[in-house]
C-alpha atoms as a PDB file:
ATOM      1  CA  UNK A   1     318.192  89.231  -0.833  1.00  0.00           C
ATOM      2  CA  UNK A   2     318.700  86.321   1.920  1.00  0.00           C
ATOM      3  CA  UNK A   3     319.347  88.890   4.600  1.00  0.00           C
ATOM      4  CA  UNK A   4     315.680  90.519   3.830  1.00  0.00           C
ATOM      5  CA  UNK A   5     314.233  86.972   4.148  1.00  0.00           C
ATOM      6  CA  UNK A   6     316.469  86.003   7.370  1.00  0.00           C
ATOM      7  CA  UNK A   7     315.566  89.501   8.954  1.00  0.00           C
ATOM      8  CA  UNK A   8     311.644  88.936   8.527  1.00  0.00           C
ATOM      9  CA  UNK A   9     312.090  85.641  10.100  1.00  0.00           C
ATOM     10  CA  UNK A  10     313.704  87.018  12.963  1.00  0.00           C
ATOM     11  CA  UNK A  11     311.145  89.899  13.432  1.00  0.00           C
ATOM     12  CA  UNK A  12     308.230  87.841  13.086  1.00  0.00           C
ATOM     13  CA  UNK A  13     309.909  85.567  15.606  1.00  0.00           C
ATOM     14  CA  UNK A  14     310.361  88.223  18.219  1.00  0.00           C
ATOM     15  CA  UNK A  15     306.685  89.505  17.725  1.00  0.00           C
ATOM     16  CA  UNK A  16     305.075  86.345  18.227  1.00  0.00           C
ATOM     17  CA  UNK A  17     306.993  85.367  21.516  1.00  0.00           C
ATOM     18  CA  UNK A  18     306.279  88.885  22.826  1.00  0.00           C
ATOM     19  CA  UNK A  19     302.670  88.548  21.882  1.00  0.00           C
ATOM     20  CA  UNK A  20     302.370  85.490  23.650  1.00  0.00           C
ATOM     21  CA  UNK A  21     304.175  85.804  26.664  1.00  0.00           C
ATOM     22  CA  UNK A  22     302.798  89.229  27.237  1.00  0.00           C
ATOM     23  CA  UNK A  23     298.938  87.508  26.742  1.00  0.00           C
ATOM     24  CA  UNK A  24     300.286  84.480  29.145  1.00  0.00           C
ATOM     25  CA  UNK A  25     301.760  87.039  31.896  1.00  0.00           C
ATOM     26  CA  UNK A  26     298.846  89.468  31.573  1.00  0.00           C
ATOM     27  CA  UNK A  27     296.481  86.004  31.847  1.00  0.00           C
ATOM     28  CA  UNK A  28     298.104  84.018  34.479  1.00  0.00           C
ATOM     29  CA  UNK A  29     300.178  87.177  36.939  1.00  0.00           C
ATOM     30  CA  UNK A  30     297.805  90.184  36.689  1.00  0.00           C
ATOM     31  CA  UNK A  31     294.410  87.758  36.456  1.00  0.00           C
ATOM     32  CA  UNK A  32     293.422  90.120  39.788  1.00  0.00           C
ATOM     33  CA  UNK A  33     295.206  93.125  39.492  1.00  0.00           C
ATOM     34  CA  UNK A  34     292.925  96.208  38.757  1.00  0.00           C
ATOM     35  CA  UNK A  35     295.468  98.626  36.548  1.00  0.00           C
ATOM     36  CA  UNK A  36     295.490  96.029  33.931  1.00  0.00           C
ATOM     37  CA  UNK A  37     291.916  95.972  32.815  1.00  0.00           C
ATOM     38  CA  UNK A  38     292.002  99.565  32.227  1.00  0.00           C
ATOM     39  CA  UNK A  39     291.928 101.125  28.691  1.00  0.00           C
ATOM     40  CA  UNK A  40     295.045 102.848  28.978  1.00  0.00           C
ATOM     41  CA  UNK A  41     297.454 100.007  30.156  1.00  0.00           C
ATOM     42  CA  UNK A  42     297.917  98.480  26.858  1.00  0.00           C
ATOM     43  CA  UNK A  43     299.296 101.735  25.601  1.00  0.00           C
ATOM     44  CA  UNK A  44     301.632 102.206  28.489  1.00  0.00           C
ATOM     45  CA  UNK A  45     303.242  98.270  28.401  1.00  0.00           C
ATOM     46  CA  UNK A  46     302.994  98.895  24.112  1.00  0.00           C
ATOM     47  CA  UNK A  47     305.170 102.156  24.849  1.00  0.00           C
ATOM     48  CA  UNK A  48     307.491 100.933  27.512  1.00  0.00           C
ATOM     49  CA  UNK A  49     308.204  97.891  25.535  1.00  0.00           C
ATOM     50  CA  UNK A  50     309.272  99.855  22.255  1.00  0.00           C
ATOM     51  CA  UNK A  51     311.312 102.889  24.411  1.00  0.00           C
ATOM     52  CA  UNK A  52     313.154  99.583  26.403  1.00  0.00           C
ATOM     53  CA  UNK A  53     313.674  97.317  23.075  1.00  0.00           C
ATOM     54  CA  UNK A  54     314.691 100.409  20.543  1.00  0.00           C
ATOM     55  CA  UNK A  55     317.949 101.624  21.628  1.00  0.00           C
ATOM     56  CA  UNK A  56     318.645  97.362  22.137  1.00  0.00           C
ATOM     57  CA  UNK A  57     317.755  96.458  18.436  1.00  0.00           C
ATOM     58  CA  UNK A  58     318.640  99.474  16.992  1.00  0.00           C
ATOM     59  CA  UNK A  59     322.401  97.907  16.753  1.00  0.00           C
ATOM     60  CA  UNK A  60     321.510  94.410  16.169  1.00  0.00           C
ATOM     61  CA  UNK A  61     322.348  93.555  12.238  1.00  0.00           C
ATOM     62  CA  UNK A  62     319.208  92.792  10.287  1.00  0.00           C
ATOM     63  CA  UNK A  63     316.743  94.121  12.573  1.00  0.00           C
ATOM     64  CA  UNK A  64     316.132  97.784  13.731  1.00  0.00           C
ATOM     65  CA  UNK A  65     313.835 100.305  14.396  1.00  0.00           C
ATOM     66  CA  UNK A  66     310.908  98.807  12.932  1.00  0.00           C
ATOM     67  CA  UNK A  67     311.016  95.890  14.974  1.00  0.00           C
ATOM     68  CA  UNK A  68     311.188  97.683  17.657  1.00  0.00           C
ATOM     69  CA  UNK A  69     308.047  99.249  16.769  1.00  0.00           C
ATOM     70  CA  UNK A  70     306.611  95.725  15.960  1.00  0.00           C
ATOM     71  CA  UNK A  71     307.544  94.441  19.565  1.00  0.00           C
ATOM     72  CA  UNK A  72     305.543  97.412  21.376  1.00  0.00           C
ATOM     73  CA  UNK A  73     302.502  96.795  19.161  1.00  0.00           C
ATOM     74  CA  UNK A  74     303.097  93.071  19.786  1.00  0.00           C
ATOM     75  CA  UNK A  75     302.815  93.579  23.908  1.00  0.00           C
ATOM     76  CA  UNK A  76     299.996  96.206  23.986  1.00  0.00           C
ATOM     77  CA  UNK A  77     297.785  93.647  21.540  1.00  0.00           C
ATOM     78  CA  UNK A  78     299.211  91.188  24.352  1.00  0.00           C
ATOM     79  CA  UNK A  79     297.954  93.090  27.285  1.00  0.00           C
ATOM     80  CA  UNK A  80     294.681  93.442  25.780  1.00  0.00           C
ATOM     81  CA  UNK A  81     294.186  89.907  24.973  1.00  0.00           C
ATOM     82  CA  UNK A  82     295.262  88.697  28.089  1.00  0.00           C
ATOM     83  CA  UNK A  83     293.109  91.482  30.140  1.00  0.00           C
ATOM     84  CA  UNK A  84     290.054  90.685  27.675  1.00  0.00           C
ATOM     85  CA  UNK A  85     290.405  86.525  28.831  1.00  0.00           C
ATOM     86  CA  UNK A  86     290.220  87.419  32.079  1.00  0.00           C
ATOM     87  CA  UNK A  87     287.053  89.450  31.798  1.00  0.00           C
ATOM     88  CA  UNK A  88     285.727  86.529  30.484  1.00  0.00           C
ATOM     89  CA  UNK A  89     286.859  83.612  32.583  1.00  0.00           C
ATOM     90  CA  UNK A  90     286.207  85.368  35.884  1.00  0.00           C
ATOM     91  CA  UNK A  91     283.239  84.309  37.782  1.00  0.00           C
ATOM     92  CA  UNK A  92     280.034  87.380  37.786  1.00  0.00           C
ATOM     93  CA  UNK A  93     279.122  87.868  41.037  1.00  0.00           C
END
């Protein structure tokens, strides 16, 4: 029963800091590239993350598939966050 608890903690863990350094990247690096504010680029960094992260976690005890999956959701909700900040901080001209 533990090793459920312990392996939640460690997924949840791994989502968060790819959510937020993705959002933090995305806000800070990419404030003026183009390709980022486009629909389709959270999909792309969602999918690249999960293909790059699976075969890494896949044989890591306690964790898996499924947080692979988790990661790649985690950095295409980051992309979008971070592209929909900039929208909003840059200056309307």
């Amino acid at each position: 029963m533990w090793y459920m608890i312990l392996s939640f903690v460690i997924s949840t863990a791994l989502v968060m800091l790819a959510f937020a350094q993705t959002r933090n990247f995305v806000a800070r690096r990419l404030r003026y590239v183009d390709a980022v504010q486009s629909a389709i680029a959270p999909w792309i960094a969602g999918l690249g993350a999960a293909a790059v992260s699976m075969p890494i976690l896949a044989w890591i005890p306690y964790v898996g598939v499924g947080t692979s999956l988790s990661i790649g959701l985690a950095v295409g909700l980051g992309v979008a966050s971070g592209a929909r900040e900039v929208r909003h901080t840059l200056p309307r001209y």
